[in-house]
Protein backbone atom coordinates (compact mmCIF):
# COMPACT_ATOMS: atom_id res chain seq x y z
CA UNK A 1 0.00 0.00 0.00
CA UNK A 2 1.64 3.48 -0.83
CA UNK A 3 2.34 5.74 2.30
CA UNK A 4 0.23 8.47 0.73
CA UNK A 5 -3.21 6.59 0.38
CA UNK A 6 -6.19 7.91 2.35
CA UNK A 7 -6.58 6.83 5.30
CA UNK A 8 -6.96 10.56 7.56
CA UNK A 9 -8.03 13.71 6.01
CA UNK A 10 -4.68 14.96 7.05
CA UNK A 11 -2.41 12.47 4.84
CA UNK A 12 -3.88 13.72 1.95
CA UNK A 13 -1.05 16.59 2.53
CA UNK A 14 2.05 15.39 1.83
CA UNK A 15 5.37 17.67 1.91
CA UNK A 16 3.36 20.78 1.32
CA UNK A 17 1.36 19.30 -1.42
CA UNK A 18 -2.48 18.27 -1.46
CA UNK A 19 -2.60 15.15 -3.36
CA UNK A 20 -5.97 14.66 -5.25
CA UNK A 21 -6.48 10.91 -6.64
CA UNK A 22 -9.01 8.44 -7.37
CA UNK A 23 -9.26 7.26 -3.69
CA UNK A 24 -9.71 10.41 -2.27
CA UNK A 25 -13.31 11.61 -0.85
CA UNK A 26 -14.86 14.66 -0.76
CA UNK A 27 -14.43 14.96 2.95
CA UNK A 28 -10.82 14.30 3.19
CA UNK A 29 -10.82 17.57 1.11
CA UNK A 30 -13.20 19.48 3.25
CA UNK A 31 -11.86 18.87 6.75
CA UNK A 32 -8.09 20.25 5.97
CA UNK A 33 -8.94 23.34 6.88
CA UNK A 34 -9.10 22.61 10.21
CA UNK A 35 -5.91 20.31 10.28
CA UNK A 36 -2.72 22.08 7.67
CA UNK A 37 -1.95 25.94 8.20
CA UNK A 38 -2.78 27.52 5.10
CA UNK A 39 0.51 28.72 4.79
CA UNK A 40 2.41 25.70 4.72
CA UNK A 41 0.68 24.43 1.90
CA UNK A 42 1.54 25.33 -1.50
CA UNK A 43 1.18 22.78 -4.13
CA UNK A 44 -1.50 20.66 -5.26
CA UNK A 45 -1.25 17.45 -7.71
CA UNK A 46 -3.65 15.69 -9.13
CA UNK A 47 -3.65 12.05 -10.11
CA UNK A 48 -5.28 9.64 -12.10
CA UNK A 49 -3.89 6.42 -11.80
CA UNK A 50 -4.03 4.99 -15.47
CA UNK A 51 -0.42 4.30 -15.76
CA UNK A 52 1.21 4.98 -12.56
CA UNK A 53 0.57 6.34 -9.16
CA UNK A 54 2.39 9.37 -7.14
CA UNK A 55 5.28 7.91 -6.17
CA UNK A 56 6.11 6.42 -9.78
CA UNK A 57 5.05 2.78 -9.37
CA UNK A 58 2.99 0.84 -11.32
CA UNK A 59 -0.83 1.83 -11.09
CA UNK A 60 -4.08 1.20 -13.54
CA UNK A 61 -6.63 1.70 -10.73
CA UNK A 62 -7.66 4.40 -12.75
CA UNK A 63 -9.13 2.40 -15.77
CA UNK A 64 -12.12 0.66 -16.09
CA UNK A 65 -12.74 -2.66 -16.76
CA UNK A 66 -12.84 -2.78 -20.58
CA UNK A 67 -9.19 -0.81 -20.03
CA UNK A 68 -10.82 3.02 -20.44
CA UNK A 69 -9.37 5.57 -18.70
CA UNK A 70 -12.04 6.56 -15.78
CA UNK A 71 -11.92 10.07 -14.58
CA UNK A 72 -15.66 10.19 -13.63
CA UNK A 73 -14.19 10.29 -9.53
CA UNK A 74 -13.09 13.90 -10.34
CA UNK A 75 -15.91 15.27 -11.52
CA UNK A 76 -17.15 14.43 -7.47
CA UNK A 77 -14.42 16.68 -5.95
CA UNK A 78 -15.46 20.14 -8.07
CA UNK A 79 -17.59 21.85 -5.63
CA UNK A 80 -14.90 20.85 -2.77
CA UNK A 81 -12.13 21.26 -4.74
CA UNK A 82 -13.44 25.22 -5.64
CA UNK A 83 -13.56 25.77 -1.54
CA UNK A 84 -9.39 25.16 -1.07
CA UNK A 85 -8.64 26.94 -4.64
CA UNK A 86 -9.91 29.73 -2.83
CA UNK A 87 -8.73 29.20 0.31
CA UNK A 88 -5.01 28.26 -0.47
CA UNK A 89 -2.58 29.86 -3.30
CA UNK A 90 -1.22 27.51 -4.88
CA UNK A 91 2.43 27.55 -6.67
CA UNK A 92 2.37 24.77 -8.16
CA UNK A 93 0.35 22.64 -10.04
CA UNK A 94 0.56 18.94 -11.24
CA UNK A 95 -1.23 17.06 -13.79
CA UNK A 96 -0.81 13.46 -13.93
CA UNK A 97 -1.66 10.51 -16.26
CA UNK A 98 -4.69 12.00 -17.60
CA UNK A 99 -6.28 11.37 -20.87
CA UNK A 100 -7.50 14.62 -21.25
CA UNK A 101 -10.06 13.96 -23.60
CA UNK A 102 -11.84 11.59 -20.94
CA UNK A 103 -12.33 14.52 -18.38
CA UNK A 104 -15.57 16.27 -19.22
CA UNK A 105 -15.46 19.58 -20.64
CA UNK A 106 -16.78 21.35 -17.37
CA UNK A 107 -13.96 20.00 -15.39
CA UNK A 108 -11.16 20.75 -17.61
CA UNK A 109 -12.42 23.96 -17.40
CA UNK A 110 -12.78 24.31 -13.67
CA UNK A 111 -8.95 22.79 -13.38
CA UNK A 112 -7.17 25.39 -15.54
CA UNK A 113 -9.31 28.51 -14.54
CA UNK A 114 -9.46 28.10 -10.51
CA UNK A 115 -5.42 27.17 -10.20
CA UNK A 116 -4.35 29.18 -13.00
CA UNK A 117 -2.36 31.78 -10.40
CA UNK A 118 0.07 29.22 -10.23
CA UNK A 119 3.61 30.01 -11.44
CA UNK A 120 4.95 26.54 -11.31
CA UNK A 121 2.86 24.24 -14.05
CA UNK A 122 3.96 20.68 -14.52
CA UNK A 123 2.39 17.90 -16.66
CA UNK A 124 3.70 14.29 -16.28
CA UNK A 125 2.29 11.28 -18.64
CA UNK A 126 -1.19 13.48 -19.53
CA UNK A 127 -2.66 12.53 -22.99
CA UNK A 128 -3.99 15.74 -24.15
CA UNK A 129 -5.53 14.28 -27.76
CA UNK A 130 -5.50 17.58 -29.26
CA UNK A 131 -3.09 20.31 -29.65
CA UNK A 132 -5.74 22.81 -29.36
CA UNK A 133 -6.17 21.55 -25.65
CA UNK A 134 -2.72 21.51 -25.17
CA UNK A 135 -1.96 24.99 -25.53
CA UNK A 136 -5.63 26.12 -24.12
CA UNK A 137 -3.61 24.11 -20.94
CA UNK A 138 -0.53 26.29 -21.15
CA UNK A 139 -2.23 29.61 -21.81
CA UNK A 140 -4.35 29.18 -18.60
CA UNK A 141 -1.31 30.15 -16.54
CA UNK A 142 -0.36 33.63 -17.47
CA UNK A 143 2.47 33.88 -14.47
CA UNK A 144 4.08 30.89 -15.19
CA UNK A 145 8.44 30.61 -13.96
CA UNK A 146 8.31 27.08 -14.44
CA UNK A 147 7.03 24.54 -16.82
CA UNK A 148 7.92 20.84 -16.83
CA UNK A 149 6.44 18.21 -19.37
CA UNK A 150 7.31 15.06 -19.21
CA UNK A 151 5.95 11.81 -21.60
CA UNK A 152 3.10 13.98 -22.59
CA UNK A 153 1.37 13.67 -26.11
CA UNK A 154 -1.23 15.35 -28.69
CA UNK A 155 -2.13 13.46 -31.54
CA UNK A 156 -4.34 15.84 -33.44
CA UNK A 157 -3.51 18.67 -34.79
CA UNK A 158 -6.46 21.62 -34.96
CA UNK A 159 -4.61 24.32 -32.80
CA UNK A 160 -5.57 27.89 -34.69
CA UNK A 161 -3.00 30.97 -35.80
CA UNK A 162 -4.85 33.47 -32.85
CA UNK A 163 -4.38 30.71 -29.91
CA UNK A 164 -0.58 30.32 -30.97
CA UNK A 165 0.29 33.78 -31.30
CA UNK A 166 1.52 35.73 -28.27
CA UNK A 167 2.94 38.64 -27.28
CA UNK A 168 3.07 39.09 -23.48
CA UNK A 169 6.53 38.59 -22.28
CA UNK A 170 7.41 35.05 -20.99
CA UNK A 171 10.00 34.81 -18.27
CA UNK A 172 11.11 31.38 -17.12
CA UNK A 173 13.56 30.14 -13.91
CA UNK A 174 13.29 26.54 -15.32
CA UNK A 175 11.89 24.67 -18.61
CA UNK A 176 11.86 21.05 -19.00
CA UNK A 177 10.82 19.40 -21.94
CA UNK A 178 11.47 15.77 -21.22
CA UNK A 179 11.00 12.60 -22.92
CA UNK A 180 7.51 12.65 -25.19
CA UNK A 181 6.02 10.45 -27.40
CA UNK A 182 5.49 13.06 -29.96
CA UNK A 183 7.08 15.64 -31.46
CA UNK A 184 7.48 19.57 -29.09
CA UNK A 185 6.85 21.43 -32.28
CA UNK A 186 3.63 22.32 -30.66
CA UNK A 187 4.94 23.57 -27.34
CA UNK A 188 8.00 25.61 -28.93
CA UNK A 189 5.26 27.36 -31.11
CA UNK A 190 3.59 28.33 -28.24
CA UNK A 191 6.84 29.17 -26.05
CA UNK A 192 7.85 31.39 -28.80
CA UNK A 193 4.43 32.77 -29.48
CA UNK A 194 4.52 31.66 -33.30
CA UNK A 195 7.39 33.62 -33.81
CA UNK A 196 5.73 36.76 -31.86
CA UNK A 197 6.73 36.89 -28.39
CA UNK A 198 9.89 39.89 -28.49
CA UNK A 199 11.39 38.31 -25.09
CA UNK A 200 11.66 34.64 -23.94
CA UNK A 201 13.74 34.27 -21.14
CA UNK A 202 14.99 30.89 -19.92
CA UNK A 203 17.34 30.66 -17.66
CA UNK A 204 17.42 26.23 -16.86
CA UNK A 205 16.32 24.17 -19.38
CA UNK A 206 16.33 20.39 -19.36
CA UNK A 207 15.96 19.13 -22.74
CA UNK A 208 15.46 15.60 -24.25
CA UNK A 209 15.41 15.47 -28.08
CA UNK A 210 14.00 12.34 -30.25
CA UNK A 211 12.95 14.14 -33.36
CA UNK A 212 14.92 14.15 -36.84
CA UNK A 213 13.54 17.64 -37.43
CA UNK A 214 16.02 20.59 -36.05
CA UNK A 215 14.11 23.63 -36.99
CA UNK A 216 12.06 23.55 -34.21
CA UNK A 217 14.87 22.77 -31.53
CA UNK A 218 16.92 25.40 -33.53
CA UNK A 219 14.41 28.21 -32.99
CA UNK A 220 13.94 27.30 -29.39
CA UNK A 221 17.72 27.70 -29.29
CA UNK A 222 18.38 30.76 -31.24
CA UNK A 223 15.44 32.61 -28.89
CA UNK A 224 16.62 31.58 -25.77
CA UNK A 225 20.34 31.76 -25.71
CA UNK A 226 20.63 35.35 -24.74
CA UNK A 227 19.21 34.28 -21.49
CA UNK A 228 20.29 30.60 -20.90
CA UNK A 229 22.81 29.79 -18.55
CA UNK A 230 22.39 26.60 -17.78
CA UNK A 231 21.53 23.37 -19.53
CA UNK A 232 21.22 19.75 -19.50
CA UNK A 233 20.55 17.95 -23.08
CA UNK A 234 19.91 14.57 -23.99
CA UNK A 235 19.62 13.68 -27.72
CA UNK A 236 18.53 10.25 -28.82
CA UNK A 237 16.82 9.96 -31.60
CA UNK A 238 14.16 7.50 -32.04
CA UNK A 239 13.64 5.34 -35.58
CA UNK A 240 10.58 7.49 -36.77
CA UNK A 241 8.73 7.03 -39.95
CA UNK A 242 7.41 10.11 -41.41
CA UNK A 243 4.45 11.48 -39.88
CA UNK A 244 2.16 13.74 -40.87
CA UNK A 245 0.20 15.31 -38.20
CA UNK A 246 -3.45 14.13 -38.43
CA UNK A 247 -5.99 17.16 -38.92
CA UNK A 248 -8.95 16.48 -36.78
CA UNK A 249 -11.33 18.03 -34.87
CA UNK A 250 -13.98 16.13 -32.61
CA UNK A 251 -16.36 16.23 -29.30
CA UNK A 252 -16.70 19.85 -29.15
CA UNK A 253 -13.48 20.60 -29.69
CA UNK A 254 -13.61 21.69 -33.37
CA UNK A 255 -10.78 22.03 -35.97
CA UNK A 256 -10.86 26.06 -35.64
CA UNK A 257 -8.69 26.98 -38.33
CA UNK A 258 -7.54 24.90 -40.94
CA UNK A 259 -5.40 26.49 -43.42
CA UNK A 260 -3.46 26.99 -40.23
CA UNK A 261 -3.16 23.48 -39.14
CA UNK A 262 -2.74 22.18 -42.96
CA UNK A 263 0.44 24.74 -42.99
CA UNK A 264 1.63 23.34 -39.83
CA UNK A 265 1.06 19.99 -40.31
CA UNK A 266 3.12 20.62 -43.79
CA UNK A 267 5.98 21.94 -41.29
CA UNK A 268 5.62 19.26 -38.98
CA UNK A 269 6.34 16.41 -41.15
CA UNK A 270 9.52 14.91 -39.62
CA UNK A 271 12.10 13.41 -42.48
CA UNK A 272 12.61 9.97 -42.04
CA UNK A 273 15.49 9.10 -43.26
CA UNK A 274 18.12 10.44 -40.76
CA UNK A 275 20.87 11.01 -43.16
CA UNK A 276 19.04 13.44 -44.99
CA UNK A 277 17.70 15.05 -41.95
CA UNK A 278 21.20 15.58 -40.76
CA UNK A 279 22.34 17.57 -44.18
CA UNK A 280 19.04 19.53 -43.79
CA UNK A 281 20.27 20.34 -39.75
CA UNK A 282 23.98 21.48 -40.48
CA UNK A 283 22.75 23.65 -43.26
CA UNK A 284 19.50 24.79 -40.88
CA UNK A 285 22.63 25.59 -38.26
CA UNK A 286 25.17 27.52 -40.93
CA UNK A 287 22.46 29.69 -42.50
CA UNK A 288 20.51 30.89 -38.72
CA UNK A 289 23.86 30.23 -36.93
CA UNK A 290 22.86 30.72 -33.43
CA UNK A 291 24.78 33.35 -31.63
CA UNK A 292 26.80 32.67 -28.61
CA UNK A 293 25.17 33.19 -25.48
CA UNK A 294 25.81 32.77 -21.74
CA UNK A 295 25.81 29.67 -21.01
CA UNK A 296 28.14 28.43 -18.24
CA UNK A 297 26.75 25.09 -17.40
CA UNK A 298 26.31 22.40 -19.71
CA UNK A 299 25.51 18.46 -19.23
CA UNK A 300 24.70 16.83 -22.48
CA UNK A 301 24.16 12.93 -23.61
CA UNK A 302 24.15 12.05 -27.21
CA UNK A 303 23.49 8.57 -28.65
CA UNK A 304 25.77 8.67 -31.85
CA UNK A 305 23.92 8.90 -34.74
CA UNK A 306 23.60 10.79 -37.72
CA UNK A 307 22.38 13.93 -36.19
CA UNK A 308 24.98 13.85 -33.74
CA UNK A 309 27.37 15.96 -35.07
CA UNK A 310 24.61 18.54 -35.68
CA UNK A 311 23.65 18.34 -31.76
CA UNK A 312 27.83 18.79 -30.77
CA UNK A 313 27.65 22.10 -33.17
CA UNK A 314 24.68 23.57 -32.23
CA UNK A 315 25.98 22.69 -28.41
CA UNK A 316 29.30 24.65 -29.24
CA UNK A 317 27.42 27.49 -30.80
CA UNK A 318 25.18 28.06 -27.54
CA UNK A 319 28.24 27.78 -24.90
CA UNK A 320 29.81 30.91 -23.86
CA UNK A 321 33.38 31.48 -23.87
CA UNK A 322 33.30 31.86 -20.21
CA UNK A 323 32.04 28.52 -19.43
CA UNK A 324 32.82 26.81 -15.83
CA UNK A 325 31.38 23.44 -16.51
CA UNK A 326 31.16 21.30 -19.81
CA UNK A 327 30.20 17.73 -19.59
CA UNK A 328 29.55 15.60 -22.48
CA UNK A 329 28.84 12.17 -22.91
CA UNK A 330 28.83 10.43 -26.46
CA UNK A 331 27.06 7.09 -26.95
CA UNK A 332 28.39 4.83 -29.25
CA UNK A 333 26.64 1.58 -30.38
CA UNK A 334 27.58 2.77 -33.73
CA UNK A 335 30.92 4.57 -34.88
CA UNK A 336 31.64 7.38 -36.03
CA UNK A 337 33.25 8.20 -39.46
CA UNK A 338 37.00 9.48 -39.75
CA UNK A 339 35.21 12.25 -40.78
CA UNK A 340 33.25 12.73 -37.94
CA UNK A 341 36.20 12.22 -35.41
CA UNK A 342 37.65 14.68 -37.12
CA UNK A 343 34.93 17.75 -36.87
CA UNK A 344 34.40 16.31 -33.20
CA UNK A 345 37.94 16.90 -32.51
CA UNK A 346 37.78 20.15 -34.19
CA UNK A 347 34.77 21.39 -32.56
CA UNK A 348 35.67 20.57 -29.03
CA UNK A 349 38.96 22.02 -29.28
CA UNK A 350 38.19 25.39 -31.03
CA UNK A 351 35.43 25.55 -27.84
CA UNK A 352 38.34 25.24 -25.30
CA UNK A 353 40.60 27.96 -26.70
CA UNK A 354 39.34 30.72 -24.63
CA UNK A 355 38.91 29.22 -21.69
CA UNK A 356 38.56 30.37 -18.29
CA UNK A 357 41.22 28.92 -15.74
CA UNK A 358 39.10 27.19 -13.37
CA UNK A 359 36.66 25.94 -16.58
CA UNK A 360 35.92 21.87 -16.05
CA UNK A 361 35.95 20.30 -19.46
CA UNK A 362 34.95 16.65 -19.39
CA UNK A 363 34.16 14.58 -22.56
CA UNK A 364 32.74 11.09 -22.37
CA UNK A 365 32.83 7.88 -24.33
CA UNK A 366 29.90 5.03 -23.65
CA UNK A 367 28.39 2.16 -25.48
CA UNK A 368 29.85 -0.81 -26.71
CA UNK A 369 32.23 0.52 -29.21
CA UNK A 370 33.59 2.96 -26.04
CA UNK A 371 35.38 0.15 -24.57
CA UNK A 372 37.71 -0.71 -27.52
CA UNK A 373 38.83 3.05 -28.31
CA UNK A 374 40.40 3.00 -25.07
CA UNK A 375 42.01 -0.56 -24.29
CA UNK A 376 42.21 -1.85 -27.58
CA UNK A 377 46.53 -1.82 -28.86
CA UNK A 378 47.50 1.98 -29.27
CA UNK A 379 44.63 3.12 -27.72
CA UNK A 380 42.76 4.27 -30.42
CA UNK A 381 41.29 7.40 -28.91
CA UNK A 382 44.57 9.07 -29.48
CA UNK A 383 44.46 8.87 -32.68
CA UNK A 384 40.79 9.91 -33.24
CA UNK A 385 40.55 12.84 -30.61
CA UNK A 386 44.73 14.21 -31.54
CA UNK A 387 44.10 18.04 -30.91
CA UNK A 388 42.35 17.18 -27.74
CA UNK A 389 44.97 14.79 -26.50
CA UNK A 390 47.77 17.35 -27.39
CA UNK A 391 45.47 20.07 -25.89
CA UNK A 392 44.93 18.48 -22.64
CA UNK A 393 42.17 20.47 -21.46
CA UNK A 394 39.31 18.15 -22.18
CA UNK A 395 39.43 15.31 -19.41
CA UNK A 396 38.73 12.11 -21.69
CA UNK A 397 37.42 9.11 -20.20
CA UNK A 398 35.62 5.89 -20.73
CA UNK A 399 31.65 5.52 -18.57
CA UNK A 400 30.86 1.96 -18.66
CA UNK A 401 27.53 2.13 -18.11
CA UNK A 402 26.34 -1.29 -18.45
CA UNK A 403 28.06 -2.19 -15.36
CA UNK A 404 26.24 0.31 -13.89
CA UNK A 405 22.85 -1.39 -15.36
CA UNK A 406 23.51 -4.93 -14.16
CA UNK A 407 24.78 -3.83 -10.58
CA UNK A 408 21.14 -1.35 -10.10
């Protein structure tokens, strides 16, 4: 039994956070007033149980018998929930393993208009079926510092030009985009207010990218580099056919503009050979050639791969020549050209030219190719990283992280 089910109105609070689920009755909600000081609460999360519970393990309580996501428990907790919205401010907000289309209109409603003072918005495993209700989600919380998505998706596409287009200013401490099992294009069009917003600020961003299309992680990139100091990438990118974005509009939730969406959709269409998506990204990079910014931080992961060399560039391009801490790790289950060892090298040593004295530079090697470039005869690295090795800034080293697997 997880230490957060309901058994007291008062363990419904957890850390500071009200946790809503499936097993939690009207009353529980009700009778906190008496029991947590308003002020020490400032989060509330609510989940649904059709994948996973709170505390990350393995939970379908919240389907029904036939499999069907069941959200019909939530629709109970409105009139209570409105009391605490008004009661308590919440900061943050979390929405978890919904399938958005399965909470009735009403609700969705009530959920992004009564918490929407919230500055800290994070969606974990929701289904939101449409992009339209995807970004009516985001632009429900006008003060937002932080965002996090994580294994979020929107199959159909019927978002229109007026909803994506912003002006206001947007302002973020932290922006996570992690793993998804579709493509950000829609979220980046809204973070950059299709192309409108004059100032996006990010200072933290967690990114994981999985898509052979770089335009969209190139815009995101160009925009927010001015402000970014700190990041931590991951690029891995998955063996996609190409996709079209389906055009669709259904249960109220209409297709509201579609010349729009048919341009989009157009845009969205990742390439799916990965080859040819890589010539399309370094020429993408040399033509918009994003200028350096401030970065000082950087942790990145890339699983080699075509695109790689692209990510390593457009990496080296962000980073600011006062950098104090560069980690990379490269991935190799396949190897790299002579060709690529060479621009790697290249790269990675033109980066390290002017820098600071205490700067960490740390470049790693993984995979099951990793092994042999270090304690094969002649250690092999020497010969594919030379300006690095004769450099000596870069601290080279081999992660074997299947070790690590087996011994978890």
């Amino acid at each position: 039994m997880s230490t957060l089910d309901i058994t007291t109105p008062a363990s419904i609070v957890h850390d500071g956070c009200i946790i809503i689920k499936r097993s939690t009755r009207p009353d529980d909600i009700s009778s906190i007033h008496t029991r947590i000081a308003l002020p020490s609460v400032r989060e509330i999360g609510l989940f649904a149980h059709t994948t996973h519970d709170e505390n990350g393990e393995h939970d379908k309580s919240g389907l029904d018998k036939d499999d069907m996501p069941n959200h019909a428990w939530l629709d109970e907790l409105v009139p209570v929930l409105s009391e605490i919205a008004q009661d308590f401010h919440f900061e943050k907000v979390t929405l978890c393993d919904f399938s958005w289309g399965c909470v009735t209109k009403s609700t969705r409603e009530f959920l992004l208009s009564r918490f929407s003072s919230a500055t800290h918005l994070k969606l974990c495993t929701v289904d939101f079926w449409y992009t339209n209700e995807l970004l009516k989600t985001l632009q429900s919380f006008p003060r937002l510092t932080q965002l996090e998505i994580v294994n979020c998706e929107w199959e159909f596409l019927n978002l229109s030009q007026e909803q994506a287009t912003r002006t206001e200013e947007l302002n973020l401490t932290h922006l996570i985009l992690d793993e998804a099992h579709t493509q950000y294009d829609p979220v980046v069009l809204w973070l950059l207010g299709n192309g409108e917003r004059a100032i996006v600020n990010v200072s933290s961003a967690h990114i994981v990218w999985e898509n052979t299309d770089a335009r969209c992680l190139v815009r995101l990139m160009e925009k927010i580099a001015p402000s970014l100091r700190n990041l931590t990438y991951r690029q891995k990118v998955k063996n996609l056919v190409e996709c079209t974005p389906t055009l669709r509009g259904l249960d109220g939730d209409e297709l509201m503009d579609p010349s729009f969406s048919a341009v989009l959709a157009e845009r969205w269409t990742a390439p799916e050979n990965e080859k040819v998506a890589a010539v399309k990204a370094m020429e993408l990079l040399r033509t918009t050639r994003v200028n350096r910014g401030v970065l000082t931080e950087l942790d990145a992961c890339i699983e080699w791969s075509p695109l790689a060399v692209f990510g390593i560039e457009l990496l080296c391009q962000l980073l600011s020549h006062q950098a104090t801490s560069v980690s990379l790790t490269l991935i190799l289950d396949s190897s790299p050209n002579d060709t690529e060892w060479d621009t790697v090298d290249e790269l990675l040593n033109t980066l390290t030219i002017n820098k600071t004295t205490l700067a960490v530079f740390e470049l790693w090697l993984d995979g099951d190719l990793a092994n042999s470039l270090f304690f094969d005869d002649g250690a092999p690295i020497m010969r594919r990283l030379p300006r690095l090795v004769q450099q000596n800034i870069w601290q080279i080293g081999y992660v074997d992280s299947s070790y690590d697997s087996a011994s978890d």
